[in-house]
Protein backbone atom coordinates (compact mmCIF):
# COMPACT_ATOMS: atom_id res chain seq x y z
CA UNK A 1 -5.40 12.82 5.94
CA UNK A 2 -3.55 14.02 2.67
CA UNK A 3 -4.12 11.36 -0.18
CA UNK A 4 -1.66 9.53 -1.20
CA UNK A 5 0.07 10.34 -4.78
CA UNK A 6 3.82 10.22 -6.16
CA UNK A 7 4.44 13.33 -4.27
CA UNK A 8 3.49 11.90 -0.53
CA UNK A 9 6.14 10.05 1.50
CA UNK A 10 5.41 7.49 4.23
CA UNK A 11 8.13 7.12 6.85
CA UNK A 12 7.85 3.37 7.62
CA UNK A 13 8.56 2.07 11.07
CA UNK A 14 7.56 5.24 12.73
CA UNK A 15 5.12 4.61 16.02
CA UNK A 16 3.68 8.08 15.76
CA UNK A 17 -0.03 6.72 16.07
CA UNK A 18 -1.25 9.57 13.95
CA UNK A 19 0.25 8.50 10.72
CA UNK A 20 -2.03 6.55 8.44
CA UNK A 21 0.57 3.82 8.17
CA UNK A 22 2.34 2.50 10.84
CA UNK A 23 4.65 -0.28 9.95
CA UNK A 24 5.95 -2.71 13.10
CA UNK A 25 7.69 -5.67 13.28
CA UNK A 26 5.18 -8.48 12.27
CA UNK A 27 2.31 -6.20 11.15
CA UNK A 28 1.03 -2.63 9.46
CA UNK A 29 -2.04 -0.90 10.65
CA UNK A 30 -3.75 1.62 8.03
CA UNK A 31 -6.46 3.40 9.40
CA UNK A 32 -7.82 7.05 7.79
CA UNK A 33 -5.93 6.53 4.51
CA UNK A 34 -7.25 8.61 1.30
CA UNK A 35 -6.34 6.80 -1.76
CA UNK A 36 -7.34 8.65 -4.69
CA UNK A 37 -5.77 6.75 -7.95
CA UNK A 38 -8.19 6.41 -10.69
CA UNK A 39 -6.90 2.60 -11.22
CA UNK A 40 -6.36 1.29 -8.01
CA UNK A 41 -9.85 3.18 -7.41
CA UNK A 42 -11.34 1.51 -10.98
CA UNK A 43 -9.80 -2.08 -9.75
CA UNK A 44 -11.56 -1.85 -5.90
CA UNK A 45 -15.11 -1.10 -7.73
CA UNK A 46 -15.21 -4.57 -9.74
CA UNK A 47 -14.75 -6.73 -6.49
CA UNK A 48 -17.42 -7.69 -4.59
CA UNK A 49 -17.72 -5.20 -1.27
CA UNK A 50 -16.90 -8.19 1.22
CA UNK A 51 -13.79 -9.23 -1.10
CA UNK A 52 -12.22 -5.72 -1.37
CA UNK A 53 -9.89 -5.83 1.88
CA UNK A 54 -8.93 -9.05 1.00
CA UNK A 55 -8.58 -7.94 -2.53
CA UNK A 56 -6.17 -4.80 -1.54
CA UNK A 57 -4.40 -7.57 0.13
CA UNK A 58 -3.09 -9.78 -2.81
CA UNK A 59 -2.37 -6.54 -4.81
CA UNK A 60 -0.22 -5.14 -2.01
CA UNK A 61 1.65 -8.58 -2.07
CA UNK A 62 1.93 -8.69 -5.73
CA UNK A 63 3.15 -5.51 -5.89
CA UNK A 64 5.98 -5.66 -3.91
CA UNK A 65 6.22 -9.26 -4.49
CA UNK A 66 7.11 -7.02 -8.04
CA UNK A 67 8.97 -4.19 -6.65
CA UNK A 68 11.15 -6.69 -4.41
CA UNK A 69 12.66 -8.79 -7.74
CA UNK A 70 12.90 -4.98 -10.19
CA UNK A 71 15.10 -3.87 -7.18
CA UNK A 72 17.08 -7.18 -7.26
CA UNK A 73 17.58 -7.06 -10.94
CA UNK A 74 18.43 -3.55 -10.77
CA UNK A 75 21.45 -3.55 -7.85
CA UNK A 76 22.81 -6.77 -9.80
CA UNK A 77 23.08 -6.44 -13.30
């Protein structure tokens, strides 16, 4: 699978079962996903092995916990 980077899109919602992410109603399934950002990368390697999925969790939520209120500020100024 291609890595991803700010170049790569990912179609959400599509149920072709060979994307890496497939987004459906109540949950997401990543499987073969290639991640190669130095701090994401840098973040993973200070967590203890068994923490790390649970780890990628919380920063997924916080991110677009993040993402969620920028786009609210943005579309009502």
């Amino acid at each position: 699978m291609a890595p991803i980077n700010s170049h790569t899109e990912i179609e959400a919602g599509a149920a072709d079962s060979k994307r890496s992410v497939q987004v459906q109603a109540t949950s997401m399934r990543i499987q073969d996903l290639s991640i190669e950002r130095p701090a994401i990368i840098a973040y993973l390697r200070n967590i203890a092995p068994e923490k790390q999925e649970l780890a990628l969790l919380h920063a997924i939520e916080v991110g677009i916990t993040e993402m969620a209120a920028r786009r609210e500020r943005f579309q009502h100024p």
